[in-house]
Protein backbone atom coordinates (compact mmCIF):
# COMPACT_ATOMS: atom_id res chain seq x y z
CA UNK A 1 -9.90 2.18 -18.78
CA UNK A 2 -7.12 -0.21 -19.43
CA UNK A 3 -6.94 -3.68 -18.10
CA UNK A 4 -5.18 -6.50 -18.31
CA UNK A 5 -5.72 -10.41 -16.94
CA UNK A 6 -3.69 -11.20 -14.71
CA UNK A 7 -3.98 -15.32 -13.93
CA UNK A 8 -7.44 -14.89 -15.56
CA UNK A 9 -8.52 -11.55 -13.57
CA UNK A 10 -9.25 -8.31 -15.13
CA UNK A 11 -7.15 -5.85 -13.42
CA UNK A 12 -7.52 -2.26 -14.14
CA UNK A 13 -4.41 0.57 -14.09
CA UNK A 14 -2.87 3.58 -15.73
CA UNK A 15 0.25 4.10 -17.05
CA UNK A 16 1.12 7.36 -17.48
CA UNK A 17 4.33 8.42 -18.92
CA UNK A 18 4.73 12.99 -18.25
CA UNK A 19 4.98 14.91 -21.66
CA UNK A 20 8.96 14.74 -22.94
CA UNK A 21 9.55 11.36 -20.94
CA UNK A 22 10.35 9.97 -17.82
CA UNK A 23 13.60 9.55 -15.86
CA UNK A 24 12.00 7.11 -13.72
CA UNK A 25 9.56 5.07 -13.14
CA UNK A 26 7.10 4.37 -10.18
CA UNK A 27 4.38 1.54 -8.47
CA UNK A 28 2.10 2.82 -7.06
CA UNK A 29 -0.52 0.54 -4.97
CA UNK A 30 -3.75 1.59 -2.98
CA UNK A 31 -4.57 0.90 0.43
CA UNK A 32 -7.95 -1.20 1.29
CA UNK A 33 -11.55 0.40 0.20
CA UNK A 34 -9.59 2.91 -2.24
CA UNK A 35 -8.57 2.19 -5.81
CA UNK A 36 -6.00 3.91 -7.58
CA UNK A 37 -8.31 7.25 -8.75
CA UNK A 38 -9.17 7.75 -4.93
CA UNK A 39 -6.04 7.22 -3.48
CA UNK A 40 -3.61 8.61 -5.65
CA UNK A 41 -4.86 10.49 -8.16
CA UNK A 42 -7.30 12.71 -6.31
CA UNK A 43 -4.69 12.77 -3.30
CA UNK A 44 -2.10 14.88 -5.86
CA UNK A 45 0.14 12.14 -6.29
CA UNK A 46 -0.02 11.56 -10.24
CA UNK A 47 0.85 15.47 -10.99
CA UNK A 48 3.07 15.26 -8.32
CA UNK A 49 5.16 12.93 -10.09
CA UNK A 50 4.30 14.13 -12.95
CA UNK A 51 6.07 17.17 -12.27
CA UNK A 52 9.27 15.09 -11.57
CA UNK A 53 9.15 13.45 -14.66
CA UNK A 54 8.06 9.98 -13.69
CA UNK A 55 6.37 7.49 -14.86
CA UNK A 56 3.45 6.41 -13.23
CA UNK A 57 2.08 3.07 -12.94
CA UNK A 58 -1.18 2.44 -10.68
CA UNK A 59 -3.55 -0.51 -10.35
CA UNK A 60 -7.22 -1.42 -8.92
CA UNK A 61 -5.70 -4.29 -6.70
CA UNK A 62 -8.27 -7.29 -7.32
CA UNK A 63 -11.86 -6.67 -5.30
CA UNK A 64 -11.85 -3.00 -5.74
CA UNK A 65 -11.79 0.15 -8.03
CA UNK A 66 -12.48 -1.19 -11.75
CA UNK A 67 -10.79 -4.35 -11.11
CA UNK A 68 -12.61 -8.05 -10.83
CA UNK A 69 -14.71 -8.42 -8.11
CA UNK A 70 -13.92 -11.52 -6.05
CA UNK A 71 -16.09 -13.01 -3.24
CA UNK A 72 -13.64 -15.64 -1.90
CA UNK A 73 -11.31 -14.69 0.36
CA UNK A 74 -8.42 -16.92 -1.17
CA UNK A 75 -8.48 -14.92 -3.90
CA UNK A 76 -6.84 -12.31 -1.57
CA UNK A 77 -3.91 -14.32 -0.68
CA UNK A 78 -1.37 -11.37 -0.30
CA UNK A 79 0.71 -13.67 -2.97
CA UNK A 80 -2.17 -13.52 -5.52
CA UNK A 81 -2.00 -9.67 -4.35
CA UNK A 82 1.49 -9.27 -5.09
CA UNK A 83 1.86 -11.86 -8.58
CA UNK A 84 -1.07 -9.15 -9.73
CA UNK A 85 1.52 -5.92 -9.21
CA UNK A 86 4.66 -8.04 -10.86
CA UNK A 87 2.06 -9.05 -13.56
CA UNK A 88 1.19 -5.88 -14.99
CA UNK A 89 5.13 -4.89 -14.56
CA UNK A 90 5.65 -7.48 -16.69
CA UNK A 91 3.06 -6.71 -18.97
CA UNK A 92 4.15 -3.33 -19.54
CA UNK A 93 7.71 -4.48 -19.62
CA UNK A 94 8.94 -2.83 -16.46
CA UNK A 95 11.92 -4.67 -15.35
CA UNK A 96 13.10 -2.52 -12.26
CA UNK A 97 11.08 0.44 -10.72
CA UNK A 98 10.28 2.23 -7.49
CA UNK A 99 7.79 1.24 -5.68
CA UNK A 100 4.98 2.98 -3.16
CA UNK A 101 2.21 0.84 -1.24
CA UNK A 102 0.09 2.68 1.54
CA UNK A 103 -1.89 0.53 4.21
CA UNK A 104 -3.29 -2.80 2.73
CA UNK A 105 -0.93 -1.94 -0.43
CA UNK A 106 2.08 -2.24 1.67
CA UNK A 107 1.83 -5.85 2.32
CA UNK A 108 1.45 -6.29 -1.14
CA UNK A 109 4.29 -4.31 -2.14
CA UNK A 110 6.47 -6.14 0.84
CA UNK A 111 5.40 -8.98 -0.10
CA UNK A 112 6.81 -8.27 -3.38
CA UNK A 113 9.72 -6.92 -2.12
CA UNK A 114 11.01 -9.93 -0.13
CA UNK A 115 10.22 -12.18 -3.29
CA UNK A 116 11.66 -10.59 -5.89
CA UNK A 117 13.95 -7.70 -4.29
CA UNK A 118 15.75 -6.86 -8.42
CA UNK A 119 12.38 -5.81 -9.11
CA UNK A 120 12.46 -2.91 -6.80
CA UNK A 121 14.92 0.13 -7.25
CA UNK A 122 13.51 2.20 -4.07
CA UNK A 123 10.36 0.64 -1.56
CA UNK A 124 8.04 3.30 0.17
CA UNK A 125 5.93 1.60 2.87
CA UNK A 126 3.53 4.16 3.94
CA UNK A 127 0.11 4.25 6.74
CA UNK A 128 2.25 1.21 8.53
CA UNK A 129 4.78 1.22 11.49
CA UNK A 130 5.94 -1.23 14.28
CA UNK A 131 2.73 -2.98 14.86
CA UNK A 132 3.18 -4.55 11.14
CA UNK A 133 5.78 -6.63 13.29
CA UNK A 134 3.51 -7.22 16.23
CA UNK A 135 1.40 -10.48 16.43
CA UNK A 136 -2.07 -9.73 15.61
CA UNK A 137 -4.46 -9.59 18.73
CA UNK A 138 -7.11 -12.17 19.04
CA UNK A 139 -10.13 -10.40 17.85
CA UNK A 140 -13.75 -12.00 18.03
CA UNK A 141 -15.65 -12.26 14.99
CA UNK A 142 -14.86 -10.41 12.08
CA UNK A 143 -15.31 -7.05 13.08
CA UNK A 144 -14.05 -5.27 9.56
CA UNK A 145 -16.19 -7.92 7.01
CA UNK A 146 -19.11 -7.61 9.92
CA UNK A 147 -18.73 -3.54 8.94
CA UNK A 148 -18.33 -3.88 5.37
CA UNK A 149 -22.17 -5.94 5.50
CA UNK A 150 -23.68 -3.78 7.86
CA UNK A 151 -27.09 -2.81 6.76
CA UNK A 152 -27.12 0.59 8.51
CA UNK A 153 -23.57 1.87 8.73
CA UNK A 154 -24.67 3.88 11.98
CA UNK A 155 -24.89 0.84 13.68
CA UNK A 156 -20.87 0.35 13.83
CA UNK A 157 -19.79 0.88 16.95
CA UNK A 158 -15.96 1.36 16.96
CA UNK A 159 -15.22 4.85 15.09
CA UNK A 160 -12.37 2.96 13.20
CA UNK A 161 -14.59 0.44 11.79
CA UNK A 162 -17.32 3.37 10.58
CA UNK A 163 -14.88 5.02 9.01
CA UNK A 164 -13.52 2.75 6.96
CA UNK A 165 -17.21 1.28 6.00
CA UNK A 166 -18.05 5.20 5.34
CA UNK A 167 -14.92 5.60 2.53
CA UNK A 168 -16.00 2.47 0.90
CA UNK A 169 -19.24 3.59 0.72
CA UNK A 170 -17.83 7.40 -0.58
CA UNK A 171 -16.01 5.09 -3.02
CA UNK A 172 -18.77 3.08 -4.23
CA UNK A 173 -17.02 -0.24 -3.37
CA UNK A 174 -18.61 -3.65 -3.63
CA UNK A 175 -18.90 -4.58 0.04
CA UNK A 176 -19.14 -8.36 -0.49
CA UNK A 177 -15.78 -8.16 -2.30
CA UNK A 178 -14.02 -6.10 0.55
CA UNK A 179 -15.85 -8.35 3.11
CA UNK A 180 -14.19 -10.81 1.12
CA UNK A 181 -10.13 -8.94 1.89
CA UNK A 182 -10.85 -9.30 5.13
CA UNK A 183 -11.61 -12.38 6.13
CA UNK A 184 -7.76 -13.74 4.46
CA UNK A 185 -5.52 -15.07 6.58
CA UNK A 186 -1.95 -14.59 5.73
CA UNK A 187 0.57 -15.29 7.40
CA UNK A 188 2.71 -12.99 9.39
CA UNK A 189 6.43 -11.40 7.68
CA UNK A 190 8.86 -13.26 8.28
CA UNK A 191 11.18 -11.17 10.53
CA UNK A 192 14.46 -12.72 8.79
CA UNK A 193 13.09 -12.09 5.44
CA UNK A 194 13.04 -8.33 6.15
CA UNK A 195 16.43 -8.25 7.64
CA UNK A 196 17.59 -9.76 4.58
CA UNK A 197 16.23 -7.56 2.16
CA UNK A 198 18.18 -5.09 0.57
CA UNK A 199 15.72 -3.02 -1.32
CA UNK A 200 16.27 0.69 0.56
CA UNK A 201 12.93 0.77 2.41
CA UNK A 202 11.17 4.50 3.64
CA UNK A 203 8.53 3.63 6.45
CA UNK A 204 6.28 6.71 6.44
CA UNK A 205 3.05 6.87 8.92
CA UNK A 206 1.09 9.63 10.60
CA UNK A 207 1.81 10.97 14.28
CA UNK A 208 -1.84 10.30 15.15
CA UNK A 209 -2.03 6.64 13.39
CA UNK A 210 -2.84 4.47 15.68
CA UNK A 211 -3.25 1.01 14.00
CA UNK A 212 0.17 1.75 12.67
CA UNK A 213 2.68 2.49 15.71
CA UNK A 214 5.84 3.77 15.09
CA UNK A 215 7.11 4.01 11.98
CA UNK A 216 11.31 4.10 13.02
CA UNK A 217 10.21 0.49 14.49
CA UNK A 218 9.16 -1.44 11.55
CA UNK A 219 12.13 0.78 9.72
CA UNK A 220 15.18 -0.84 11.94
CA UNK A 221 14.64 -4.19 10.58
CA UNK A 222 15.30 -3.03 7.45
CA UNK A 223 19.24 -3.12 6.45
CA UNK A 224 18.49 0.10 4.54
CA UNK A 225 15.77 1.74 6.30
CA UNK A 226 14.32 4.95 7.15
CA UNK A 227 11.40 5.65 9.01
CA UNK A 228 9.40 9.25 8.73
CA UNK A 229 6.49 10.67 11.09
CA UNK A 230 4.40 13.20 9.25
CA UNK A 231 3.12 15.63 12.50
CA UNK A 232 -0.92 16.33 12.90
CA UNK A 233 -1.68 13.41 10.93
CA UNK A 234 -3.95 10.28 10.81
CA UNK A 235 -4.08 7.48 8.84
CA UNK A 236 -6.39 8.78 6.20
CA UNK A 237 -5.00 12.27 6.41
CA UNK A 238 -0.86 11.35 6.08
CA UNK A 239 -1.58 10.61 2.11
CA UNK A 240 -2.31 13.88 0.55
CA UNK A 241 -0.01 15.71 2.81
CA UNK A 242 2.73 18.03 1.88
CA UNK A 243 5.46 16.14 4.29
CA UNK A 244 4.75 12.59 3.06
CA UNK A 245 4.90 13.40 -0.62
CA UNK A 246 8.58 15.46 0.40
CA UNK A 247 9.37 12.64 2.54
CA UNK A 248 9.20 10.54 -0.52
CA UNK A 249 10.55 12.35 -2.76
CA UNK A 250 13.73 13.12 -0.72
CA UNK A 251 14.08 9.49 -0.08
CA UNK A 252 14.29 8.68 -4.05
CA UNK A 253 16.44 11.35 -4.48
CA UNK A 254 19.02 9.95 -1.77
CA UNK A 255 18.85 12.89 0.19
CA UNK A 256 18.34 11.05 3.48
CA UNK A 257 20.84 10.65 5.82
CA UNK A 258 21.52 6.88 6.36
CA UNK A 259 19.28 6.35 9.67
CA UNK A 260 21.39 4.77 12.32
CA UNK A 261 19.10 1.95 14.33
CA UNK A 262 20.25 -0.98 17.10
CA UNK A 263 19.83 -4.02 15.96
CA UNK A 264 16.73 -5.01 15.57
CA UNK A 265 16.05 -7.89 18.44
């Protein structure tokens, strides 16, 4: 495994550069309860751009995978998040490079994004739509870190909830430390901030996702944005699937047309 410290925590990644070089290189960054193995490796996304001749560069974000295990949730400040990803760039001497976040990993990698847009050549924001815009409902409790502890994971109630608890169990996650993710409070994107932003930005979600919404609405706020809906999909099933990895890959390549929104209001 190879690690690194990033502001004093171990952080664990590969870097993996296809046989004869690489014409490019890529970020990739896991969603929440996965780690880098899970949810891009296993998922076909290493060979995949492997075959493309790009470099791939994945991390454990902090509080999963091989990574430090953190039980504060200030340590999960989506800035801390983000200063881990331009870390290890840094580390490994990446100046400029695309970059892919799925779920919790897109608010890392937007995060990034807005912060320090010469960083990013290309920005793939993927298991997210409009409701990333939305102000988040009032929720009693805390339903997800009340999951994450649950003795008996048959006691969940809400499917989403169970579901996520049974991948992080599948994944042999420490459920303090994702208890931990969930109980941060960021604050919301600024909207301005994205309109600003001129990294070209693919939005890329599931039909059947939910907790995303629609991906063309988080997409228009983007000055150079796209926004894909993979058909018969969820938001655990849109990763491995054909249409999101050529929805990707057409979008680094520039061979999407230049989407054509209203303002964004």
């Amino acid at each position: 495994m190879a690690s690194f410290l990033s502001d004093g925590v171990q952080i664990a990644y590969d870097d993996i550069t296809p046989p004869g070089g690489a014409d490019r290189t890529i970020v990739l960054i896991h969603g929440f309860a996965s780690n880098r193995v899970e949810g891009w490796k296993r998922t076909g996304w290493y060979a995949a751009f492997e075959r493309r001749r790009t470099r791939v560069i994945a991390l454990d974000q902090r509080g999963h995978g091989e990574s430090a295990k953190l039980y504060e949730p200030q340590a999960y400040e989506r800035e801390r998040l983000a200063a881990d990803v331009l870390n290890l760039m840094d580390e490994l001497g990446v100046e400029r490079a695309d970059m892919f976040g799925y779920s919790m990993g897109t608010r890392t990698a937007l995060e990034l994004a807005v912060a320090q847009p010469s960083r990013l050549t290309h920005l793939i924001l993927g298991g997210v739509g409009g409701k990333l815009l939305e102000k988040a409902p009032d929720v009693a409790g805390e339903p997800m870190a009340d999951a994450m502890l649950a003795e008996d994971p048959s006691t969940i109630s809400q499917p989403m909830l169970r579901s996520f608890r049974q991948f992080a169990d599948e994944q042999g996650e420490d459920l303090k430390a994702l208890a931990a993710v969930t109980r941060v409070r960021n604050m919301p994107f600024n909207h301005d901030a994205l309109r600003d932003m001129p990294v070209p930005t693919l939005v890329v979600a599931g039909a059947g996702d939910e907790g995303a919404g629609d991906p063309e609405a988080l997409a228009r706020i983007f000055p150079h944005g796209h926004g894909k809906t993979i058909p018969g999909c969820d938001h655990f099933s849109a990763i491995p699937h054909a249409l999101t990895k050529a929805a990707v890959f057409d979008f680094v390549d520039g061979l999407m047309d230049e989407d054509e929104f209203p303002p964004f209001e």
